[in-house]
N, C-alpha and C. Protein backbone atom coordinates (compact mmCIF):
# COMPACT_ATOMS: atom_id res chain seq x y z
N UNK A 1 -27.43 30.60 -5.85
CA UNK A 1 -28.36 31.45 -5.16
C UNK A 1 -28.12 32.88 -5.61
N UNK A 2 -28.81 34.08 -6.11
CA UNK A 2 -29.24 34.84 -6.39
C UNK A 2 -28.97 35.83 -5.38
N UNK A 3 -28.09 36.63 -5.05
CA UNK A 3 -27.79 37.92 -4.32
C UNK A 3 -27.88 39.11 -4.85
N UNK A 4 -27.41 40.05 -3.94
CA UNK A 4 -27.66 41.46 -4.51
C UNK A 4 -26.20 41.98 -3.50
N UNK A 5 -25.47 42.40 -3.84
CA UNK A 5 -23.92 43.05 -3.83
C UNK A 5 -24.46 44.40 -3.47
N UNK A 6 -23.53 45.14 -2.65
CA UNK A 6 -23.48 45.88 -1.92
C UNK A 6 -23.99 47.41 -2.95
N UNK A 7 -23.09 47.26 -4.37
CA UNK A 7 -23.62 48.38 -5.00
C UNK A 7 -24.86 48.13 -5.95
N UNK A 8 -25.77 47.08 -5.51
CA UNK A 8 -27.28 47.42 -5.87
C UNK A 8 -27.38 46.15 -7.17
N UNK A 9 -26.38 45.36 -7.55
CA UNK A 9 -26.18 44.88 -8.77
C UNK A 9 -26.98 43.37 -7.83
N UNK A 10 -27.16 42.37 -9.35
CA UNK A 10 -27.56 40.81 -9.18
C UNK A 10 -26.10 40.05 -9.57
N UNK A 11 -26.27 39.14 -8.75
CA UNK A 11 -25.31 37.90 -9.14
C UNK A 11 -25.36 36.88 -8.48
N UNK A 12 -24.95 35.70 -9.34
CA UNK A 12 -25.26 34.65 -9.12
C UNK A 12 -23.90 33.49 -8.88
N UNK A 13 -23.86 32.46 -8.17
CA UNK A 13 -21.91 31.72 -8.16
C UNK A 13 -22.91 30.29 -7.96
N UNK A 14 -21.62 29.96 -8.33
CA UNK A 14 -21.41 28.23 -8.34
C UNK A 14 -20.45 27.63 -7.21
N UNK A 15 -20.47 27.21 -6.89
CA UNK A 15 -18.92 26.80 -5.96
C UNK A 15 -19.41 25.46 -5.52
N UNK A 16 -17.45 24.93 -5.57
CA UNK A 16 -17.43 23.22 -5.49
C UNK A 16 -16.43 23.56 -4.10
N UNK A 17 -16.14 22.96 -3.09
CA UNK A 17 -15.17 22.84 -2.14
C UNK A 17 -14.12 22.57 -2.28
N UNK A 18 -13.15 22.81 -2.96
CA UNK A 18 -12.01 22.34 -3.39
C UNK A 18 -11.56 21.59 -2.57
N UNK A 19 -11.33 21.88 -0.75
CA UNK A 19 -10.63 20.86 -0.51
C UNK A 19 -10.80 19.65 -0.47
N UNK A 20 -11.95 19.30 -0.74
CA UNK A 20 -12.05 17.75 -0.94
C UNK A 20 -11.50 17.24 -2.51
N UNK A 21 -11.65 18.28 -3.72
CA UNK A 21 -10.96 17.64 -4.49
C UNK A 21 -9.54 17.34 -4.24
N UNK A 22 -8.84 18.97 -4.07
CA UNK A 22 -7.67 18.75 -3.55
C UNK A 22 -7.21 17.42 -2.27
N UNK A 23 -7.66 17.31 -1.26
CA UNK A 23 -7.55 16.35 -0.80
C UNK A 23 -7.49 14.56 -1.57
N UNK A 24 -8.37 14.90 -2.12
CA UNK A 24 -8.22 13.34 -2.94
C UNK A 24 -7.37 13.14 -3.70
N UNK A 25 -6.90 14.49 -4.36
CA UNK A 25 -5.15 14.45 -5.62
C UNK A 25 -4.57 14.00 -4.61
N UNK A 26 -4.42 14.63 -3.30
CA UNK A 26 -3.32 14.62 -2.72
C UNK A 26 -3.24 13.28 -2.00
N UNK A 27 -4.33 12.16 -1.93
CA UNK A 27 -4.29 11.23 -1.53
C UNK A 27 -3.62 10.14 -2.14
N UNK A 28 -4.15 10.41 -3.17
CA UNK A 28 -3.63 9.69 -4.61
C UNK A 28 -2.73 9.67 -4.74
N UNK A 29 -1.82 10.67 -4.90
CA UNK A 29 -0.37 11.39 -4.58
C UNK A 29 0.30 10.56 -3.85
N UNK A 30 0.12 10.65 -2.38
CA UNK A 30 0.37 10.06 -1.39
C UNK A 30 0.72 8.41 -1.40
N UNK A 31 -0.72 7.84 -1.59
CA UNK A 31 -0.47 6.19 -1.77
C UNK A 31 0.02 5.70 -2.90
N UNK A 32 0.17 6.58 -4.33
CA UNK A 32 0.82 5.78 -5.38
C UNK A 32 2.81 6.55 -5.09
N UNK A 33 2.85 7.63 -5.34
CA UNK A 33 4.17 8.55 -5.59
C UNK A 33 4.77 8.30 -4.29
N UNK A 34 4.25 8.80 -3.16
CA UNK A 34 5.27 8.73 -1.85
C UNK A 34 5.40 7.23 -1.11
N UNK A 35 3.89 6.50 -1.70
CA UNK A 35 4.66 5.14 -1.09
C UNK A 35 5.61 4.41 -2.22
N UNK A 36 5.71 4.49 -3.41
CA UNK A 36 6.48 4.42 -4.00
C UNK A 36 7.95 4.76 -3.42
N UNK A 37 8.01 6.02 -3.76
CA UNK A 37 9.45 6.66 -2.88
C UNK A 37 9.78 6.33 -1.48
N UNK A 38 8.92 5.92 -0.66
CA UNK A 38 8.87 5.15 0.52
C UNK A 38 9.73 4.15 0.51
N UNK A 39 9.16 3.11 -0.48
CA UNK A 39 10.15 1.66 -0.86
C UNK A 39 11.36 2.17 -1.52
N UNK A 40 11.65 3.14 -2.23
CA UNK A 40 12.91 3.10 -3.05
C UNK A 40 13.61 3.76 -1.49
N UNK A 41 13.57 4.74 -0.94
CA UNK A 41 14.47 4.91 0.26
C UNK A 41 14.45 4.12 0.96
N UNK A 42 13.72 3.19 1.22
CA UNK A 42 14.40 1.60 2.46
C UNK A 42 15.66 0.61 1.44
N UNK A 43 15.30 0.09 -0.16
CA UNK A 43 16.21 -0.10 -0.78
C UNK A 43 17.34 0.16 -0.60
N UNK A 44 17.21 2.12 -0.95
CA UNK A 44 18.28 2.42 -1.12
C UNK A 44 19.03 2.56 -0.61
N UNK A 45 18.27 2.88 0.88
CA UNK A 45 19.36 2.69 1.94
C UNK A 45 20.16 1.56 2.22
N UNK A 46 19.37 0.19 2.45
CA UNK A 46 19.84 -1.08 2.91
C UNK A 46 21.26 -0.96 1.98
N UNK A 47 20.50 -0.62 0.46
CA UNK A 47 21.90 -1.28 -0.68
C UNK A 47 23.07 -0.46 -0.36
N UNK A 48 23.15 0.84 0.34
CA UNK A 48 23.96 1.75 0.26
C UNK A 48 24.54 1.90 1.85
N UNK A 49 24.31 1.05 2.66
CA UNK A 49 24.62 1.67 3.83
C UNK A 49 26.19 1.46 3.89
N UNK A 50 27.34 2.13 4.32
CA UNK A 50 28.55 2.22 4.13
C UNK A 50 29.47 1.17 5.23
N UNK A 51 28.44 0.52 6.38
CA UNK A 51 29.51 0.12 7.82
C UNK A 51 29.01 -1.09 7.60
N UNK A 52 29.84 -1.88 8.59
CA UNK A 52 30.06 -3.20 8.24
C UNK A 52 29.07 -4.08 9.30
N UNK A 53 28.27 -4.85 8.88
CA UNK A 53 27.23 -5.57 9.45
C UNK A 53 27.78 -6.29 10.31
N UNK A 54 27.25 -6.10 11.80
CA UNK A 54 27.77 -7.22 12.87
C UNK A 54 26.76 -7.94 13.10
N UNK A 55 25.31 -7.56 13.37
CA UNK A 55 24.27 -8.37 14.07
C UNK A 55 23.72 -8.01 12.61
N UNK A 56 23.50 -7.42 11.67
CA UNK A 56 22.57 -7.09 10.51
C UNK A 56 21.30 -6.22 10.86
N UNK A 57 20.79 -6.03 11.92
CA UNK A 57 19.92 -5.09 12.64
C UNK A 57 19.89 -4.02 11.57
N UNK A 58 21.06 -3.18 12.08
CA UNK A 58 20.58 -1.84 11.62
C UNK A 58 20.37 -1.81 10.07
N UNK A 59 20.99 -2.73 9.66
CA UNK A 59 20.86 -2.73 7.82
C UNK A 59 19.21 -3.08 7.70
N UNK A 60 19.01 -4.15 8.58
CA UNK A 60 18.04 -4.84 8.33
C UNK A 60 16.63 -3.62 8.50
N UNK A 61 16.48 -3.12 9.64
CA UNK A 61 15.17 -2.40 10.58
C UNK A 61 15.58 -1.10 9.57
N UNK A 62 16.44 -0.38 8.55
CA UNK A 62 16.35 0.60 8.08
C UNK A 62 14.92 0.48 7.33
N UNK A 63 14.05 1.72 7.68
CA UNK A 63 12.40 1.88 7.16
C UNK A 63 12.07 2.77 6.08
N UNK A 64 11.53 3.06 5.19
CA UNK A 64 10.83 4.12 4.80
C UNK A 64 9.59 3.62 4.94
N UNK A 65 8.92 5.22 5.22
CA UNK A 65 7.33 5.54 5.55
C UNK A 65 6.98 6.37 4.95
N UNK A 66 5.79 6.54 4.51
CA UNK A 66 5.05 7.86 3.96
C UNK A 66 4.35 8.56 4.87
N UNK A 67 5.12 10.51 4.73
CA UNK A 67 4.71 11.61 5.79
C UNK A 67 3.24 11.57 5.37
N UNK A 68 2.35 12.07 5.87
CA UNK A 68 1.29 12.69 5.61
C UNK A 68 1.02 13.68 6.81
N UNK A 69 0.87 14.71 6.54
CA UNK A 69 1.08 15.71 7.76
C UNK A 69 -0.36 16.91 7.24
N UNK A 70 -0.44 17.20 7.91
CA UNK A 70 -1.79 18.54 7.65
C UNK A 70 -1.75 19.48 6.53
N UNK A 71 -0.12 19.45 5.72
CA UNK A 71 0.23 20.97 4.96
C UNK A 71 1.48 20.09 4.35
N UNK A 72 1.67 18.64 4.39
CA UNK A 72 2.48 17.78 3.52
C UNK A 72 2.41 16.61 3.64
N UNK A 73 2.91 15.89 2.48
CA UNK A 73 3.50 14.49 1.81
C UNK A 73 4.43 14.54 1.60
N UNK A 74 5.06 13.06 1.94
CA UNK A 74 6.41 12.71 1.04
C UNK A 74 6.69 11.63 1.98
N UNK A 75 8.08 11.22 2.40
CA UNK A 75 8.69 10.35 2.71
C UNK A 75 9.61 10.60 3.09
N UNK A 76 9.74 9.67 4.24
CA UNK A 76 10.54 9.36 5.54
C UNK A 76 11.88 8.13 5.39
N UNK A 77 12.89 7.93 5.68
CA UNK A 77 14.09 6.78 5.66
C UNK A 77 14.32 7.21 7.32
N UNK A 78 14.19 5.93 8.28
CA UNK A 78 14.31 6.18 9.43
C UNK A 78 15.40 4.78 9.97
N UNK A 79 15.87 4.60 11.11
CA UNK A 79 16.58 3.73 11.61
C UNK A 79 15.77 3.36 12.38
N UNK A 80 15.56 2.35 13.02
CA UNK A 80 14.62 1.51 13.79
C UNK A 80 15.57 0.57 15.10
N UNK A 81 16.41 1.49 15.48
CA UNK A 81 17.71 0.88 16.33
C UNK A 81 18.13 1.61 17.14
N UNK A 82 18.27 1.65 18.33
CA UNK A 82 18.48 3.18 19.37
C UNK A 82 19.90 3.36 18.69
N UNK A 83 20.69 2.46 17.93
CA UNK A 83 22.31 3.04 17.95
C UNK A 83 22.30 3.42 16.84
N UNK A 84 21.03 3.68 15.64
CA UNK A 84 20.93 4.41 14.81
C UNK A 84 21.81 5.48 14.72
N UNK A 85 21.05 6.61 15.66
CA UNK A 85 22.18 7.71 15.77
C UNK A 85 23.40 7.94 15.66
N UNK A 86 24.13 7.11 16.29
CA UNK A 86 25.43 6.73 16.45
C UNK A 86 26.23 6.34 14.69
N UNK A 87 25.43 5.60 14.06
CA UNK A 87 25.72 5.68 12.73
C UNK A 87 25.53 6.79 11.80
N UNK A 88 25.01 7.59 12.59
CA UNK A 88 24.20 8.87 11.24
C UNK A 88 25.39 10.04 12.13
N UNK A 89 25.90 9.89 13.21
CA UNK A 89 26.87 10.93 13.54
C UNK A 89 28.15 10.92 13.81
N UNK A 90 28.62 9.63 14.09
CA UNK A 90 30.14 9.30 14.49
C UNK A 90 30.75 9.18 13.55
N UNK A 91 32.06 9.69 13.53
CA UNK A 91 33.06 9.60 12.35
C UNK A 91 32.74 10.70 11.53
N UNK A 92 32.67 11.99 11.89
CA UNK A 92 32.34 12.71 11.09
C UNK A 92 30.93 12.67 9.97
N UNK A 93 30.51 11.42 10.19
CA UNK A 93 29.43 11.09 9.52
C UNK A 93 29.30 9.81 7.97
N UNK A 94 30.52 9.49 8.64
CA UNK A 94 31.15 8.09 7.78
C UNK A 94 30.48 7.36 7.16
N UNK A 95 29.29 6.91 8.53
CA UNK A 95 28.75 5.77 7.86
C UNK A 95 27.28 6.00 7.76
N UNK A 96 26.43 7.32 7.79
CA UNK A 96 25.59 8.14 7.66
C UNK A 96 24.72 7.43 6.54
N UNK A 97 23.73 7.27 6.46
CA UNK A 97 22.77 6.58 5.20
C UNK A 97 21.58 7.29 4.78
N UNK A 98 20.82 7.93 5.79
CA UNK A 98 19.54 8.94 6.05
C UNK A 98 19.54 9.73 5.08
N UNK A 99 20.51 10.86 5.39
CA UNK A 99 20.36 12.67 4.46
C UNK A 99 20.82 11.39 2.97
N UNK A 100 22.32 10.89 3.17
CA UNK A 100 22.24 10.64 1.44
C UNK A 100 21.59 10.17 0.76
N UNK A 101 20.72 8.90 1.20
CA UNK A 101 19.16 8.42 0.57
C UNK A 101 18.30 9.59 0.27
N UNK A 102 18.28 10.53 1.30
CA UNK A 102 17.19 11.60 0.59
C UNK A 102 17.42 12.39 -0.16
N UNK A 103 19.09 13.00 0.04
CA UNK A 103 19.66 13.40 -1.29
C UNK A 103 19.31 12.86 -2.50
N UNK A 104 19.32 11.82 -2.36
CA UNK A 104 19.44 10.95 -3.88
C UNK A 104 18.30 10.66 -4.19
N UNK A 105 17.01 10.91 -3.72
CA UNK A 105 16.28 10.44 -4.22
C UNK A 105 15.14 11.75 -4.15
N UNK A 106 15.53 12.91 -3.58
CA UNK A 106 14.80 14.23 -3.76
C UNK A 106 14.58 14.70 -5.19
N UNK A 107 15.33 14.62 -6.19
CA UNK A 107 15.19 15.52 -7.21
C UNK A 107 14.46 14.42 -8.32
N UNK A 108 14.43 13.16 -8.00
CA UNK A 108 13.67 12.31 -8.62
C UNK A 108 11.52 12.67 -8.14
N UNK A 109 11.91 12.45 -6.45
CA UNK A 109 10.37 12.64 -5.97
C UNK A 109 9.78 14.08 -6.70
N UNK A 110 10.55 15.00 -6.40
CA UNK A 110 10.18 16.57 -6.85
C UNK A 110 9.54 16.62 -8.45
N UNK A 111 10.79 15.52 -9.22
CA UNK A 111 10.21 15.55 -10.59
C UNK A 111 8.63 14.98 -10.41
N UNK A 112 8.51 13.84 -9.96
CA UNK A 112 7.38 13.11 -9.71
C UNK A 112 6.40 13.92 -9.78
N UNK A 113 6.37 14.56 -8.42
CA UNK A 113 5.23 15.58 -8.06
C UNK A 113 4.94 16.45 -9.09
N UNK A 114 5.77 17.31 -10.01
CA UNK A 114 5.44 17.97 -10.51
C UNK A 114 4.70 17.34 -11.58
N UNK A 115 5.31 16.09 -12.01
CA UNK A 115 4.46 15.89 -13.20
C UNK A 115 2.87 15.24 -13.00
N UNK A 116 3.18 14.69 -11.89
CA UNK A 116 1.45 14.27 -10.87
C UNK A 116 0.48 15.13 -10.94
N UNK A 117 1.14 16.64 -10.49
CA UNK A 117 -0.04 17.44 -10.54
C UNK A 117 -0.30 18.03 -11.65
N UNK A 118 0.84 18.49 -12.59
CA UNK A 118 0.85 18.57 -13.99
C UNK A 118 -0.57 18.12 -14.49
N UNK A 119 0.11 16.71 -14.41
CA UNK A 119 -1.00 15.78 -15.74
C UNK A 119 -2.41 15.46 -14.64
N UNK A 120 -2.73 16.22 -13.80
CA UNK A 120 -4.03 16.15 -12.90
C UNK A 120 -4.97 17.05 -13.34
């Protein structure tokens, strides 16, 4: 559409909505990269958890999920056991599985992303 700007001049624009493109990278993003990383932090946890299985519960119900939040993506490693806690804090943090799964698997996702949107 054809305007006229404040100092007397013509011009003319184009415009696409970005956030719907953006939204759709970021969907894409989402269901291939973070549910990806989703499954490798339930793995990695199960394979890595440090305490010794009595009922197998907590090894077992350890989850990853994919965040999707208003202003982010990524992924979640959660316990699915009220005595969760109790493993992620007693003993100084002994037998803790949560932060080190995401440790370990942050600088892998980060690469991800960058090269996702990179090659987008």
């Amino acid at each position: 559409m054809c305007s006229s700007p404040a100092n007397g001049g013509i011009m003319d624009s184009v415009k696409i909505d970005i956030s719907d493109v953006v939204r759709s990278q970021v969907n894409t993003f989402r269901d291939s990269v973070c549910a990806h990383f989703a499954a490798q932090a339930e793995y990695y946890s199960k394979d890595n958890a440090k305490w010794q299985d009595q009922t197998g519960d907590a090894r077992r119900l350890l989850k990853g999920i994919v965040i999707d939040e208003p202003k982010s993506v990524g992924f979640r490693v959660m316990h699915r056991v009220s005595y969760g806690i109790h493993l992620e804090e007693a003993n100084s943090g002994k037998y803790a599985i949560l932060r080190p799964t995401a440790n370990h698997l942050a600088p892998e996702f980060r690469r991800a992303a960058r090269k996702f949107f990179e090659d987008e």
